[in-house]
N, C-alpha and C. Protein backbone atom coordinates (compact mmCIF):
# COMPACT_ATOMS: atom_id res chain seq x y z
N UNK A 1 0.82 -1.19 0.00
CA UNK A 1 0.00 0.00 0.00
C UNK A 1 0.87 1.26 0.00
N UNK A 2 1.88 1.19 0.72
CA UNK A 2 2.75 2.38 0.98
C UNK A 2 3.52 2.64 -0.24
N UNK A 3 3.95 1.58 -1.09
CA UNK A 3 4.37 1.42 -2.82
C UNK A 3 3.27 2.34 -3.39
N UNK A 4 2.01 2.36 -3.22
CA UNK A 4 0.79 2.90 -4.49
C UNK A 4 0.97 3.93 -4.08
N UNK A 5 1.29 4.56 -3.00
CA UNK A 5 0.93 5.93 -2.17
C UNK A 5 1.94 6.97 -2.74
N UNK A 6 3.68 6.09 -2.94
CA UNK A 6 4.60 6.82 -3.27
C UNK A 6 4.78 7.07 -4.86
N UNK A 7 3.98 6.12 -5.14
CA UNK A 7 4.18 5.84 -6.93
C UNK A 7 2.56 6.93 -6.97
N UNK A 8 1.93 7.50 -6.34
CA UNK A 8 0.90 7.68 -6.80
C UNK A 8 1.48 9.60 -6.64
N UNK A 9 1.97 9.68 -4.86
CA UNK A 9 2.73 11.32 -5.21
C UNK A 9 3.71 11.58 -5.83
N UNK A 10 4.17 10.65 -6.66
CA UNK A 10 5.45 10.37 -7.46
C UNK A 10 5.06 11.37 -9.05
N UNK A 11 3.36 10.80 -8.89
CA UNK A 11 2.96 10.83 -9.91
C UNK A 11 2.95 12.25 -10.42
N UNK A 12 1.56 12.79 -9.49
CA UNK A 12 1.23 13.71 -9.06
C UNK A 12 1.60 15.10 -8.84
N UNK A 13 3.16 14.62 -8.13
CA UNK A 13 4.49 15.62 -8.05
C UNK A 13 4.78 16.50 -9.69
N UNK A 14 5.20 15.35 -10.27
CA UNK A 14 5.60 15.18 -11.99
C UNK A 14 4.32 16.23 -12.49
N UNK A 15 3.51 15.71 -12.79
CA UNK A 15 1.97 16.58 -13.11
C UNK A 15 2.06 17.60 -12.41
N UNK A 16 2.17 17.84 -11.98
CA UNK A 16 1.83 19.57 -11.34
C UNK A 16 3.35 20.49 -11.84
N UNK A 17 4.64 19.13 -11.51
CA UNK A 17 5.48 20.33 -11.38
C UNK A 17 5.73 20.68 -12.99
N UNK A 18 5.64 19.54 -14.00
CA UNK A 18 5.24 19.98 -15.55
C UNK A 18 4.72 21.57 -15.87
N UNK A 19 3.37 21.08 -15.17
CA UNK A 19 2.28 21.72 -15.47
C UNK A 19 2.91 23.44 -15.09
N UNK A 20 3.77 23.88 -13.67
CA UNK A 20 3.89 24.86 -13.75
C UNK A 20 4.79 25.27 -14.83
N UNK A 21 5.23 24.64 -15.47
CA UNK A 21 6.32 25.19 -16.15
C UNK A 21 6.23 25.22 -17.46
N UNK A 22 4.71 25.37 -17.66
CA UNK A 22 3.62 25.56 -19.07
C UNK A 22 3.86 26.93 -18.86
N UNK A 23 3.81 27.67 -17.60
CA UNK A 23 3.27 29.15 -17.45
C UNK A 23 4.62 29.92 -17.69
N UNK A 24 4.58 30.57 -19.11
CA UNK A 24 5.73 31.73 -19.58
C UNK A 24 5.10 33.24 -19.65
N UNK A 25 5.86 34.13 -18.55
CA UNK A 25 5.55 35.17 -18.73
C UNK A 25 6.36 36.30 -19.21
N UNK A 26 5.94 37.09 -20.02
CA UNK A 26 6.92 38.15 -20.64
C UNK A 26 7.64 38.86 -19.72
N UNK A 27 8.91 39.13 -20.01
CA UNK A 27 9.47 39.80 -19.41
C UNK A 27 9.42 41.08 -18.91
N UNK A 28 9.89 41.80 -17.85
CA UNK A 28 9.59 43.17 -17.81
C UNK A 28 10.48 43.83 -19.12
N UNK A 29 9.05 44.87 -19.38
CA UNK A 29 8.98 45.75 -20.38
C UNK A 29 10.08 46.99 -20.62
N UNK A 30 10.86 47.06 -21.04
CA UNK A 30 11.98 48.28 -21.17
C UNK A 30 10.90 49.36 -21.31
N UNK A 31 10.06 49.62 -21.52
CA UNK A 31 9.17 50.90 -20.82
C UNK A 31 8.13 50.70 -20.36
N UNK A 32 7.90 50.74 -18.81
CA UNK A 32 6.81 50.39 -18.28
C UNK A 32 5.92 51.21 -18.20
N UNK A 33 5.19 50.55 -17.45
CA UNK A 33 3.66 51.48 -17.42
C UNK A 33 3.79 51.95 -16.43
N UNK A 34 2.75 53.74 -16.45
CA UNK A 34 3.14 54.24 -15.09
C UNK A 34 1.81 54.95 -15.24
N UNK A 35 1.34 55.21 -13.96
CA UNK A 35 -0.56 56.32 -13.92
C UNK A 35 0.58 57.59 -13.10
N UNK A 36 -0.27 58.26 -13.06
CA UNK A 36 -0.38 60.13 -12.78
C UNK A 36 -1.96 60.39 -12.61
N UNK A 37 -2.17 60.66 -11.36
CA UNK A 37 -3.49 61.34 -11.40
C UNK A 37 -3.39 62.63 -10.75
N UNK A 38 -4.49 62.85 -10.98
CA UNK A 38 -4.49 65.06 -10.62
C UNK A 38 -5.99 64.66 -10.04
N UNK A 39 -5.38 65.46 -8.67
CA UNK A 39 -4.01 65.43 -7.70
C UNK A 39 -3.54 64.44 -7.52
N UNK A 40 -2.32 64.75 -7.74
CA UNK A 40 -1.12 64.11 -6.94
C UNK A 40 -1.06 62.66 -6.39
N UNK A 41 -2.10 62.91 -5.16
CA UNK A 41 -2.40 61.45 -4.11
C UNK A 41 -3.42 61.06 -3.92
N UNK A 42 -4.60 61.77 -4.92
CA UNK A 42 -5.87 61.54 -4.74
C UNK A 42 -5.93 59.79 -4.78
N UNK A 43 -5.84 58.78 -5.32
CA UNK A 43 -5.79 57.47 -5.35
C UNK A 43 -5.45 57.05 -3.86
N UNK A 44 -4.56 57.66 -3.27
CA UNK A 44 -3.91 57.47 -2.12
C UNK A 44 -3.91 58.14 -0.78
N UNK A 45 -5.22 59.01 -1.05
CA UNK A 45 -5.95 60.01 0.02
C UNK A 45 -6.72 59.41 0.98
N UNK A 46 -6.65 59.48 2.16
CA UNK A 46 -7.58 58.72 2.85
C UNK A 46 -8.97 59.59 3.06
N UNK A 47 -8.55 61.05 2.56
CA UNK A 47 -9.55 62.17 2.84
C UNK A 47 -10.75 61.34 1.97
N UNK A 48 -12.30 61.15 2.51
CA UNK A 48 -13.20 60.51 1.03
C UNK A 48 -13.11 61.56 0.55
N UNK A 49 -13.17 63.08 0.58
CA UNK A 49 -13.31 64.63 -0.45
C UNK A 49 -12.79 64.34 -1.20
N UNK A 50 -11.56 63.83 -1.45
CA UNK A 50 -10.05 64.04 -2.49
C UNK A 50 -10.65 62.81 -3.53
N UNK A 51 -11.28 62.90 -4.59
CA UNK A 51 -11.44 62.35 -5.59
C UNK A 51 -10.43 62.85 -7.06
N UNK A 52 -10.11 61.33 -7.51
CA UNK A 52 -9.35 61.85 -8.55
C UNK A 52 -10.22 62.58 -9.69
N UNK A 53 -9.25 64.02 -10.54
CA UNK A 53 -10.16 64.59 -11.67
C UNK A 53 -9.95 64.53 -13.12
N UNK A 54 -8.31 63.53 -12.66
CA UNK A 54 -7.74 63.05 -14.22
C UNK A 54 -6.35 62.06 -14.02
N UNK A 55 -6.86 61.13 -14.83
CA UNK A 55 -5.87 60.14 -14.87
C UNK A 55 -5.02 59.90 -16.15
N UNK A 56 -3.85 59.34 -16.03
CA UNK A 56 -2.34 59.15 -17.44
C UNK A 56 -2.38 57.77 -17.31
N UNK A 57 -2.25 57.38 -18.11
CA UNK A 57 -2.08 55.79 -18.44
C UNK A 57 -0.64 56.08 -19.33
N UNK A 58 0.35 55.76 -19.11
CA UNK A 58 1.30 55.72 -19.88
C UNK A 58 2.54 54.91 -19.92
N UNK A 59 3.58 54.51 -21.07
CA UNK A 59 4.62 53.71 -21.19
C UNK A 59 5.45 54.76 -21.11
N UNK A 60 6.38 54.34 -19.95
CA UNK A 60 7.94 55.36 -20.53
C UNK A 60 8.93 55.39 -20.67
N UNK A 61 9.03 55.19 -21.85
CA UNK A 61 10.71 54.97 -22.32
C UNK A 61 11.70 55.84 -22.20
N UNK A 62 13.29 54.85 -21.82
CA UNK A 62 13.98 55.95 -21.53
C UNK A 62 15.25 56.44 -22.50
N UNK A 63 15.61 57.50 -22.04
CA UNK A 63 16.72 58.39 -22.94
C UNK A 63 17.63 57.25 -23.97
N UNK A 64 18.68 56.80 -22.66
CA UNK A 64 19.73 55.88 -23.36
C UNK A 64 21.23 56.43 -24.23
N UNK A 65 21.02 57.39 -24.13
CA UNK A 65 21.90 58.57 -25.06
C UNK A 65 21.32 58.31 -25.89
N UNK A 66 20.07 58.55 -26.45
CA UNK A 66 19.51 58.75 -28.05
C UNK A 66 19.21 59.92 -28.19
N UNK A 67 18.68 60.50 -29.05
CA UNK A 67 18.82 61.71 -29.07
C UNK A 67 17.10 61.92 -29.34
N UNK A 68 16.26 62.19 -28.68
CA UNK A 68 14.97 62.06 -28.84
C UNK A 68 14.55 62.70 -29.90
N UNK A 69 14.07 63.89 -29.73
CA UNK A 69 12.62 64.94 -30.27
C UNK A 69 14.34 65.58 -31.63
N UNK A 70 13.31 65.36 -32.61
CA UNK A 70 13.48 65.72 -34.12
C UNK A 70 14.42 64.13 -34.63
N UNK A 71 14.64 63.08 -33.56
CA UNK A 71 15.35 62.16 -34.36
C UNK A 71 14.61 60.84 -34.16
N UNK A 72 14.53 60.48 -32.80
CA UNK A 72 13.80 59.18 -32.51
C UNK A 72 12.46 59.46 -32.44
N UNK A 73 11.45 60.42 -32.16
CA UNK A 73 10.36 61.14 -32.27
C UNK A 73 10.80 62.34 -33.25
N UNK A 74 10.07 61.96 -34.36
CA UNK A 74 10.55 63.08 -35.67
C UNK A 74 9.81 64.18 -35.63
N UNK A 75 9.98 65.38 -35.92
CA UNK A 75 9.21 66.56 -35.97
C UNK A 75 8.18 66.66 -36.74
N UNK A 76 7.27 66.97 -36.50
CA UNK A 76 5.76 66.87 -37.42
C UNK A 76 5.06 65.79 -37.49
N UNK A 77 5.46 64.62 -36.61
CA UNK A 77 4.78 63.57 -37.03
C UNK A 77 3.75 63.00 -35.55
N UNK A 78 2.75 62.44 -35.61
CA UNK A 78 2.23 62.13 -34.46
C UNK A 78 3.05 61.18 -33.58
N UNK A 79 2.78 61.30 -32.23
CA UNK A 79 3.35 60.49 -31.40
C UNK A 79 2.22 60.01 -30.38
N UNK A 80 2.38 58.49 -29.45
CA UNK A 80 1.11 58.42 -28.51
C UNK A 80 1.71 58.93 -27.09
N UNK A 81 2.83 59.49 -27.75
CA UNK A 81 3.21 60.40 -25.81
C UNK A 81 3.96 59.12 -25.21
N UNK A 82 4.58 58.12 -25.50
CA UNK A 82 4.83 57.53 -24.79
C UNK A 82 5.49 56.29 -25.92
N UNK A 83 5.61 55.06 -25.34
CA UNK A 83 6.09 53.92 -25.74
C UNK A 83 4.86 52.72 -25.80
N UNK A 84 4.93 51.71 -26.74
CA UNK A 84 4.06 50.63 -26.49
C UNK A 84 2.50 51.22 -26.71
N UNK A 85 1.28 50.77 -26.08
CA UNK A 85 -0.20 51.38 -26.17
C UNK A 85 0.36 52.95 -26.42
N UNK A 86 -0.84 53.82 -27.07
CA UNK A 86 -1.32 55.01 -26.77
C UNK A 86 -1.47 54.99 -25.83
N UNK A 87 -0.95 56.39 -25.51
CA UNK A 87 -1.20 57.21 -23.60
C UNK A 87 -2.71 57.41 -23.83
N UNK A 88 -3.17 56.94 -22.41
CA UNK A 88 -4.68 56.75 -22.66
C UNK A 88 -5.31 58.35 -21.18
N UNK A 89 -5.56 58.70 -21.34
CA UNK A 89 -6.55 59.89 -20.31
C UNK A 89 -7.72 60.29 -20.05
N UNK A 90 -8.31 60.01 -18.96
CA UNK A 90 -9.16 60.03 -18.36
C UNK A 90 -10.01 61.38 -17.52
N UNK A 91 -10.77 61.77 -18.18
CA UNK A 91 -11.57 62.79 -16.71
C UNK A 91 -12.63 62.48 -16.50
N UNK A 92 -12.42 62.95 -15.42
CA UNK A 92 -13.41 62.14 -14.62
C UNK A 92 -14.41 63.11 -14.10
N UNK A 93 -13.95 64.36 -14.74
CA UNK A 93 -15.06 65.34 -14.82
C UNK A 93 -15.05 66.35 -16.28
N UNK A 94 -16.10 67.22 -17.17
CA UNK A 94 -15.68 67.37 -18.03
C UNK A 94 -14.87 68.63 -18.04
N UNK A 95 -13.48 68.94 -19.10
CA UNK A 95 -12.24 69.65 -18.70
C UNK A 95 -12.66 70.62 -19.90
N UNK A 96 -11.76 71.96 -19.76
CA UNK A 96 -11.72 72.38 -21.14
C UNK A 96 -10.09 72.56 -21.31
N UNK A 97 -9.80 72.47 -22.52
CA UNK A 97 -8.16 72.34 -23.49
C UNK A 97 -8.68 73.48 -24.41
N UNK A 98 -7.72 74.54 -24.11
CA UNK A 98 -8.19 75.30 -24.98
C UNK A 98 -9.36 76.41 -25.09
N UNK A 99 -10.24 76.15 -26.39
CA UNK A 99 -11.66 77.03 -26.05
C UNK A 99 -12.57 75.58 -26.18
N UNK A 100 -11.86 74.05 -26.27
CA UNK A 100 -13.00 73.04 -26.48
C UNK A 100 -13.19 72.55 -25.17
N UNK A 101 -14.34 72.46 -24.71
CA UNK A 101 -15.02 71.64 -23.93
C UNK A 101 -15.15 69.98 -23.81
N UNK A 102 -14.42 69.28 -23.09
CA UNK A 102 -14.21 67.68 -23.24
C UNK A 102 -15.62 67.25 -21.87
N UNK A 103 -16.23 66.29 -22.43
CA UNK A 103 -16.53 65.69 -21.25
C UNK A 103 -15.68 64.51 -20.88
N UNK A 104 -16.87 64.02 -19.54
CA UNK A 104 -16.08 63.16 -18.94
C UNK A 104 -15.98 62.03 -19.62
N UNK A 105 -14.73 60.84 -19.90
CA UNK A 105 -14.55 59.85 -20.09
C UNK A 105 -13.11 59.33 -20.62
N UNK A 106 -13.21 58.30 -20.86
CA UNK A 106 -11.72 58.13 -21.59
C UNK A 106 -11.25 58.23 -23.23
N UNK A 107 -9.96 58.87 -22.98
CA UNK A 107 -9.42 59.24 -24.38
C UNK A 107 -8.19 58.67 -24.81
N UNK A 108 -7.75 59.19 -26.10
CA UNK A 108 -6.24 58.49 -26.24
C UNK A 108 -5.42 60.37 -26.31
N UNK A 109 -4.57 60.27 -25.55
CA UNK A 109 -4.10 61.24 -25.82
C UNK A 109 -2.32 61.65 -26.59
N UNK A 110 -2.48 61.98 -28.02
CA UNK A 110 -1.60 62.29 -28.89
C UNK A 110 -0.95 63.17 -28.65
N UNK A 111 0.52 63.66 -29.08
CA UNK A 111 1.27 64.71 -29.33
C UNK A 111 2.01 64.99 -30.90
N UNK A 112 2.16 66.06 -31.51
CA UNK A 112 2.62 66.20 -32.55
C UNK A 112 4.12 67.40 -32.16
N UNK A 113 5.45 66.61 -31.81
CA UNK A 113 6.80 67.59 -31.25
C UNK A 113 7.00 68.05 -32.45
N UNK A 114 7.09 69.46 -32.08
CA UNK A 114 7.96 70.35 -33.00
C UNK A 114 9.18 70.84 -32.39
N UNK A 115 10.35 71.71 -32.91
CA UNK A 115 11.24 72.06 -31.91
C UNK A 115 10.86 73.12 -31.04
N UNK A 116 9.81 73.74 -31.77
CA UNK A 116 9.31 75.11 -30.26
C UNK A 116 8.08 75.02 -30.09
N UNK A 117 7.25 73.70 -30.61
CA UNK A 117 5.93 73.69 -29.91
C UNK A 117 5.39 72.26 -30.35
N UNK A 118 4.30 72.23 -29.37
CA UNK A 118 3.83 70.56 -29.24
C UNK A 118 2.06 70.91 -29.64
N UNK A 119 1.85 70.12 -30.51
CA UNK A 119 0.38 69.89 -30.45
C UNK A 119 0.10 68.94 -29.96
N UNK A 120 -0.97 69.13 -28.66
CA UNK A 120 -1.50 68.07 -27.89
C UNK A 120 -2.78 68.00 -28.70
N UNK A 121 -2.96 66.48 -28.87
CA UNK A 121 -4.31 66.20 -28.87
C UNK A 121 -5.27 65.14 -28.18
N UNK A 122 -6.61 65.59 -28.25
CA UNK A 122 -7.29 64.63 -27.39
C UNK A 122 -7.93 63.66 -28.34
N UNK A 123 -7.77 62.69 -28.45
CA UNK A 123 -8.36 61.53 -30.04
C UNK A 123 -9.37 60.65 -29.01
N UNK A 124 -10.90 60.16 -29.44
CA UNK A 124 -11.99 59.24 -29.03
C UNK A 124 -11.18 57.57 -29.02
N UNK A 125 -10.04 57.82 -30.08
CA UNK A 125 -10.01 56.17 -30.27
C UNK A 125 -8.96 55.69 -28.96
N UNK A 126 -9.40 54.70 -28.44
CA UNK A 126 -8.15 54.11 -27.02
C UNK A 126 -7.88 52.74 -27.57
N UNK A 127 -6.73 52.36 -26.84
CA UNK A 127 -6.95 51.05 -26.45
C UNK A 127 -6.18 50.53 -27.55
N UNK A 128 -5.38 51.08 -28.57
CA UNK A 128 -4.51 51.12 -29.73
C UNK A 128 -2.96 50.94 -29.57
N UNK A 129 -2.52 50.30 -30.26
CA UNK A 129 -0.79 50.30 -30.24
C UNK A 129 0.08 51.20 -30.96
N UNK A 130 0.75 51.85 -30.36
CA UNK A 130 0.95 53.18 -31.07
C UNK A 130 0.75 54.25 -31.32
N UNK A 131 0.76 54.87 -32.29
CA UNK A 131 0.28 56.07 -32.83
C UNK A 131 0.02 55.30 -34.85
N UNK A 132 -0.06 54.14 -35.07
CA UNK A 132 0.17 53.46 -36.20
C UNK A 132 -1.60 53.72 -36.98
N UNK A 133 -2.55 53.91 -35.79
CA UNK A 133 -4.06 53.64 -36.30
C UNK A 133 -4.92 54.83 -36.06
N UNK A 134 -3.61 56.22 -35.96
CA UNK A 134 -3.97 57.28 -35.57
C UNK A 134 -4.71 57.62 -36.54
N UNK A 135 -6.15 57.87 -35.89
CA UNK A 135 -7.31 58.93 -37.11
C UNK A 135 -7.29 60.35 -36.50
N UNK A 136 -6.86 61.15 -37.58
CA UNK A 136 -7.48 62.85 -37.19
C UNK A 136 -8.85 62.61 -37.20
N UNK A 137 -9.77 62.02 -37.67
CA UNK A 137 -11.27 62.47 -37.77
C UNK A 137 -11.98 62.15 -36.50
N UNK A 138 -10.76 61.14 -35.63
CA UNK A 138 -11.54 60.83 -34.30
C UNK A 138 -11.11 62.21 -32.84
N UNK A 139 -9.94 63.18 -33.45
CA UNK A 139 -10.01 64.00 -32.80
C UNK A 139 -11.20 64.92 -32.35
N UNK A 140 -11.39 65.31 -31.08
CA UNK A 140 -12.22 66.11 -30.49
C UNK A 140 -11.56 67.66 -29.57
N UNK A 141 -9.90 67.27 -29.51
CA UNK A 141 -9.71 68.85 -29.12
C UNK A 141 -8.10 68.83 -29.51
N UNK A 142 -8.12 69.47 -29.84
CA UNK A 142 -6.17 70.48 -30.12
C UNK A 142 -5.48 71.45 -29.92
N UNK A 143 -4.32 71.67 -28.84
CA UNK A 143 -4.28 72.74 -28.66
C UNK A 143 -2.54 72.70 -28.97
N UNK A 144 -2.04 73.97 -29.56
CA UNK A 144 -0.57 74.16 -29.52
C UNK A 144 -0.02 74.77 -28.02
N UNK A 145 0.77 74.13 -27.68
CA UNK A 145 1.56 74.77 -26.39
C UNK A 145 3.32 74.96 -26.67
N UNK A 146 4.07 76.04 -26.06
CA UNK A 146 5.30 76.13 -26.49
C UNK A 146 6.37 75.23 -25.65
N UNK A 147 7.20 74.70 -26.33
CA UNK A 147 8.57 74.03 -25.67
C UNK A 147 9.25 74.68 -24.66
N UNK A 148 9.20 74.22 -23.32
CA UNK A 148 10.43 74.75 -22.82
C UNK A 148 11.65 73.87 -22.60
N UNK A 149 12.49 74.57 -23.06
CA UNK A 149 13.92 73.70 -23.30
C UNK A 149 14.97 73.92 -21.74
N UNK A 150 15.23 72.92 -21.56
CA UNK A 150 15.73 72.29 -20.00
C UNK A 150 17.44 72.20 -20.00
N UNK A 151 18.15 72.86 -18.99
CA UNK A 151 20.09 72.08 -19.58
C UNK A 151 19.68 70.83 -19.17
N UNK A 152 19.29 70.41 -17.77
CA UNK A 152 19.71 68.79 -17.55
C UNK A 152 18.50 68.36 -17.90
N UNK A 153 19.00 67.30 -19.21
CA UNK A 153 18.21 65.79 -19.48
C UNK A 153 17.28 65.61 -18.32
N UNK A 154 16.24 64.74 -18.76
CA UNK A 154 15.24 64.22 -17.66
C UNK A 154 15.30 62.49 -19.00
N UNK A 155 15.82 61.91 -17.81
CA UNK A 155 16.49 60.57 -18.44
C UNK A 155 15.11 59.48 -18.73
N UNK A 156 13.68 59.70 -18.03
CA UNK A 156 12.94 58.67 -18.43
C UNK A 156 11.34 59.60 -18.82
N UNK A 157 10.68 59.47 -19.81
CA UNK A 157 9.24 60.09 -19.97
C UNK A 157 9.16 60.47 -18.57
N UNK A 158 8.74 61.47 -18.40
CA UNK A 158 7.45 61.75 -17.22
C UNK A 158 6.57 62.95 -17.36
N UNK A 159 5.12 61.89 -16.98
CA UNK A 159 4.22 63.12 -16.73
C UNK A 159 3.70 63.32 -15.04
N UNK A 160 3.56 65.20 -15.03
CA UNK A 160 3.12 64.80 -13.61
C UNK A 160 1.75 66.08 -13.58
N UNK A 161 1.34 66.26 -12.61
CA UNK A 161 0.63 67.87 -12.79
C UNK A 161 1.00 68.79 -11.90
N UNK A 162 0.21 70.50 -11.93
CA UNK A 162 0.67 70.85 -11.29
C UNK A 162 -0.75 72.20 -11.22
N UNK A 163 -0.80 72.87 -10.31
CA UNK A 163 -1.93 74.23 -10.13
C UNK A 163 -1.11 75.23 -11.30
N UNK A 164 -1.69 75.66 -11.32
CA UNK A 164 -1.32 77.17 -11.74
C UNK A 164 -2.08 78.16 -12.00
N UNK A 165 -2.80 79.37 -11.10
CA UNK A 165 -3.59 80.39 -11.96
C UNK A 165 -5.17 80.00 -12.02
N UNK A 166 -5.63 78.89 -11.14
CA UNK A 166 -6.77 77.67 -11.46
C UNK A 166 -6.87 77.03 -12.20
N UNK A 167 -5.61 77.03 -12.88
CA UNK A 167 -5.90 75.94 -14.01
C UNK A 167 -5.41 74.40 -13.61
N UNK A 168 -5.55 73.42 -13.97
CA UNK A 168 -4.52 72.06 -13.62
C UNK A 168 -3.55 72.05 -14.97
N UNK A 169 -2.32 71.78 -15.18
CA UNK A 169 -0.95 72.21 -15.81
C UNK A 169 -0.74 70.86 -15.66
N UNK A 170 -0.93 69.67 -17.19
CA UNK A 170 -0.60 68.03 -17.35
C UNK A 170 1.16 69.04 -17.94
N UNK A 171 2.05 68.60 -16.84
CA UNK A 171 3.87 68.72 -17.48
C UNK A 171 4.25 67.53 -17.75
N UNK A 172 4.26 67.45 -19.15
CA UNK A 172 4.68 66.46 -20.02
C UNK A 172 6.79 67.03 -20.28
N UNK A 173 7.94 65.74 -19.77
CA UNK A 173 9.28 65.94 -19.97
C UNK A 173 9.70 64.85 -20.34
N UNK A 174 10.78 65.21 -21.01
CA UNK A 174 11.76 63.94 -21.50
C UNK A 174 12.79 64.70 -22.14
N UNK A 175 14.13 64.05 -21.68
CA UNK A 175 15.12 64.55 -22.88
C UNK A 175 15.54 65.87 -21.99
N UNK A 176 15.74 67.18 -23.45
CA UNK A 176 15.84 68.51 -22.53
C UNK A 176 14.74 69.23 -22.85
N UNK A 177 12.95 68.58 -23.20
CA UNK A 177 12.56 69.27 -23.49
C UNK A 177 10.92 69.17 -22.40
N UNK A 178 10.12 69.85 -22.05
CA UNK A 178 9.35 70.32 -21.34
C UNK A 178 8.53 70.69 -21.74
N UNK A 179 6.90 70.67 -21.98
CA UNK A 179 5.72 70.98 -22.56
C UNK A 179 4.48 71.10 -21.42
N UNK A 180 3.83 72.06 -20.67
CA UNK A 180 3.23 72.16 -19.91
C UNK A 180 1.55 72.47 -20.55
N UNK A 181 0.94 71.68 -20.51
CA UNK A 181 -0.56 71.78 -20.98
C UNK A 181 -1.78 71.92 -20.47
N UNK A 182 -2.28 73.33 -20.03
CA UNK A 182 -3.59 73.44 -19.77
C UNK A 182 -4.95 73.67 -19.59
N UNK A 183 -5.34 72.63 -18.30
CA UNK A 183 -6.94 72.57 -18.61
C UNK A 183 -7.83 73.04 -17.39
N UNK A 184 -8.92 73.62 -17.60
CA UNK A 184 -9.65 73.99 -16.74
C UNK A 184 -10.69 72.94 -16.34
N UNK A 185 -10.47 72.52 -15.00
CA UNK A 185 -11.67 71.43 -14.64
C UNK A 185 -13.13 71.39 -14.46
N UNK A 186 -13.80 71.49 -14.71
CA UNK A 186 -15.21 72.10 -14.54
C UNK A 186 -15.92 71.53 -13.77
């Protein structure tokens, strides 16, 4: 009996330990994913008041000594703000960019780098790889904002926010260059 018992977890052992080693998972991503919400710690507020009023979904790739904006991101051409998916953005109340009025929900949010100015845009389509299936016709707001140019590199994407004036200020950096974009929350 004690033979069937050992030949039987013998078995058993084999089967399972196979079985884990079916499970392959991709490696971590040379640009990961990272959120930003406005405010700051709203996700992480214990206050219940402090609700988040906009969220970043984004990949961010880093420097590397490449030489970014006009070479690895070419001038005039769309970008999804990031690496991997379109940067995807969220409000969670409706914002205005500009003189357009966004309501609430989720978007894909585009950039077009120039060397002294960025067109941000807000595009309906999400959930896309790239900037490869980019439609202008699904745009709903665009606004030009000017470059500010930085001496020290900022070695990995980042977005963060910030007040200014009542407005909320999405500061989009990478590289030596700096693009501050904003929106009024309504």
């Amino acid at each position: 009996m004690k033979k069937h018992v050992l030949i039987i977890g013998a078995i058993l052992f084999l089967v399972l330990s196979a079985r884990a080693q079916d499970y392959k998972f991709a490696p971590m991503d040379k640009s990961p994913a990272d959120i930003v919400y406005y405010p700051i710690n709203a996700p992480k507020s214990k206050n219940p008041h402090i609700d988040p009023l906009i969220r970043v979904i984004y990949s961010r790739p880093q420097k590397n000594g490449r030489e970014i904006f006009g070479v690895l991101e070419q001038f005039g051409k769309v970008w999804r703000t990031g690496a991997n998916e379109s940067t995807e953005i969220k409000f969670y109340k409706p914002v205005v960019l500009g003189n357009t009025r966004i309501k609430a929900g989720t978007y894909s949010l585009f950039t077009i780098p120039e060397k002294e100015s960025w067109t941000i845009i807000i595009n309906k389509n999400t959930d896309r790889w790239g900037a490869f299936t980019y439609d202008q016709g699904q745009d709903i707001a665009r606004l030009t904002v000017p470059v500010i140019h930085i001496a020290k590199p900022i070695e990995v994407l980042s977005i963060t926010f910030r007040d200014n004036e009542g407005k909320t200020v999405m500061v989009i950096g990478w590289d030596q260059t700096v693009v501050e974009v904003p929106f009024t929350v309504k």
